[in-house]
Structure formats: structure tokens, C-alpha cells
Protein backbone atom coordinates (compact mmCIF):
# COMPACT_ATOMS: atom_id res chain seq x y z
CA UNK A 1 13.30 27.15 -23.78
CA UNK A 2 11.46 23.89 -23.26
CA UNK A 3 12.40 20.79 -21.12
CA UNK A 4 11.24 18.09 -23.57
CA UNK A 5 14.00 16.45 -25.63
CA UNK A 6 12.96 15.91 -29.47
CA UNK A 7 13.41 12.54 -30.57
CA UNK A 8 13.24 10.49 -34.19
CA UNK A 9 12.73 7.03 -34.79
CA UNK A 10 10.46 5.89 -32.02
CA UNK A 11 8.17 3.65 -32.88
CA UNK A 12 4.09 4.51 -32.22
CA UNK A 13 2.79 1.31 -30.03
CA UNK A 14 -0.43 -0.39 -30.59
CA UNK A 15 -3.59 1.62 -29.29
CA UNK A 16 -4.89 -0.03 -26.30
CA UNK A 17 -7.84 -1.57 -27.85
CA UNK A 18 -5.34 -3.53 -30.51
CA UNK A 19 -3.47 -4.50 -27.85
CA UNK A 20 -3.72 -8.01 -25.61
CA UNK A 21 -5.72 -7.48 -22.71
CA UNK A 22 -3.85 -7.51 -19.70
CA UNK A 23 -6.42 -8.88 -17.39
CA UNK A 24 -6.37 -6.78 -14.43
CA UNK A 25 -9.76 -6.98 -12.20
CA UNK A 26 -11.02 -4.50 -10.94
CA UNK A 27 -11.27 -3.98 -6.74
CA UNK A 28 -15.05 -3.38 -6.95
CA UNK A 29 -17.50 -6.31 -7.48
CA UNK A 30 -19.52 -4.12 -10.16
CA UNK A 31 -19.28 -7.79 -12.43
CA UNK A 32 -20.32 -9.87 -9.92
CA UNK A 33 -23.50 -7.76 -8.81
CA UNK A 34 -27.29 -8.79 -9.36
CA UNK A 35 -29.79 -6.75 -9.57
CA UNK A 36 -30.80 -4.72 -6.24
CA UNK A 37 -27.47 -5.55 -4.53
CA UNK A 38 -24.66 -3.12 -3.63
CA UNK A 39 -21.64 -2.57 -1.46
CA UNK A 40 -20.50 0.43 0.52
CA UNK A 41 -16.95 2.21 -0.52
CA UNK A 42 -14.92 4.22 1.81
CA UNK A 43 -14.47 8.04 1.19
CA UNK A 44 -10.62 7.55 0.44
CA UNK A 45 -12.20 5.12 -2.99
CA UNK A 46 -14.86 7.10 -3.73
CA UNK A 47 -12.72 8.28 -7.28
CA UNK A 48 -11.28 5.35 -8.33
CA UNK A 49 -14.97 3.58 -7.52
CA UNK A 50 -16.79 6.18 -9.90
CA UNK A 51 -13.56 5.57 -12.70
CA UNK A 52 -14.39 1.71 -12.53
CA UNK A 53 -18.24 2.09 -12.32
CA UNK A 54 -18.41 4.42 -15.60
CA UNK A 55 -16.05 2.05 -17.25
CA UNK A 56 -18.31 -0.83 -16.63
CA UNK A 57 -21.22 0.99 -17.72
CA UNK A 58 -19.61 1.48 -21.04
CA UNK A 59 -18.38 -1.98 -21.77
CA UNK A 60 -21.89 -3.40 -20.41
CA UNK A 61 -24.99 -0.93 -21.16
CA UNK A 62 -27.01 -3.56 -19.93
CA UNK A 63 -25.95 -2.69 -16.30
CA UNK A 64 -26.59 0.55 -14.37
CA UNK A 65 -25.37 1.86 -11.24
CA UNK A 66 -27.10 4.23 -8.43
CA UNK A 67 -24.24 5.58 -6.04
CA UNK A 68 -25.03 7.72 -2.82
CA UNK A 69 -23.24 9.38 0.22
CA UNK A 70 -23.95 7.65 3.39
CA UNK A 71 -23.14 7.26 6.45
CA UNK A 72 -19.21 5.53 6.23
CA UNK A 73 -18.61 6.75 2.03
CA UNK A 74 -20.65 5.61 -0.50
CA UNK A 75 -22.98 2.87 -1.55
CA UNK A 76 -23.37 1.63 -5.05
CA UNK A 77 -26.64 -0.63 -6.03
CA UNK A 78 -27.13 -2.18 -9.40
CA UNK A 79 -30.26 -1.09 -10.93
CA UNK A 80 -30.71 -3.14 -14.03
């Protein structure tokens, strides 16, 4: 026996991509970087840094990212 309750009649929502945008900016100033610059992330947002970084790299290919371990967490630098 299963815990999941069958249910009819519920309607499918719009895939994410059909759907408004809902705006939400990201924490990490991936956007906002020029070439050569970066920023140092703690350890504790090393995860959700990489999430947002790889994300940005598919919605821009024109931008790439180096990240590293260092001293403090990580630092990111844009490379192109």
C-alpha cells in the first residue's frame, strides 16, 4: 500500500517557460560582472552559487565563469 491519494480532474499548469516570469534576482552579481572581475562566496553558498552560475551560463553563452576554493569559500571570475 502506497501513501499517495489518486486524484481526477486536476488541471496540468503551464510549463514554466509559458508561464510569466516572476522576476526574482538572483543573490549573486553573475549579470552585473565584466570581464576579469569576480566576488568571493562563503562555503555555506557554495551550491546555490554553482545552481545560479550554470543557469546563467545557459541563458547567456556569451558569458563564462571560472570558480575556485580559496582561502574564505570560493571565488568566481568572469572570463568572457
Amino acid at each position: 500500500m502506497n501513501n499517495y491519494k489518486l486524484e481526477t480532474g486536476i488541471l496540468i499548469p503551464a510549463k514554466l517557460s509559458d508561464a510569466p516570469k516572476r522576476g526574482r534576482q538572483s543573490e549573486f552579481p553573475f549579470n552585473d560582472m565584466k570581464v576579469n572581475q569576480s566576488f568571493l562566496v562563503p562555503k555555506a553558498k557554495k551550491a546555490g552559487m554553482l545552481t545560479a552560475m550554470y543557469r546563467t551560463k545557459r541563458l547567456n553563452a556569451n558569458q563564462e565563469f571560472v570558480v575556485r576554493d580559496v582561502r574564505g569559500g570560493s571565488r568566481v571570475w568572469r572570463t568572457k
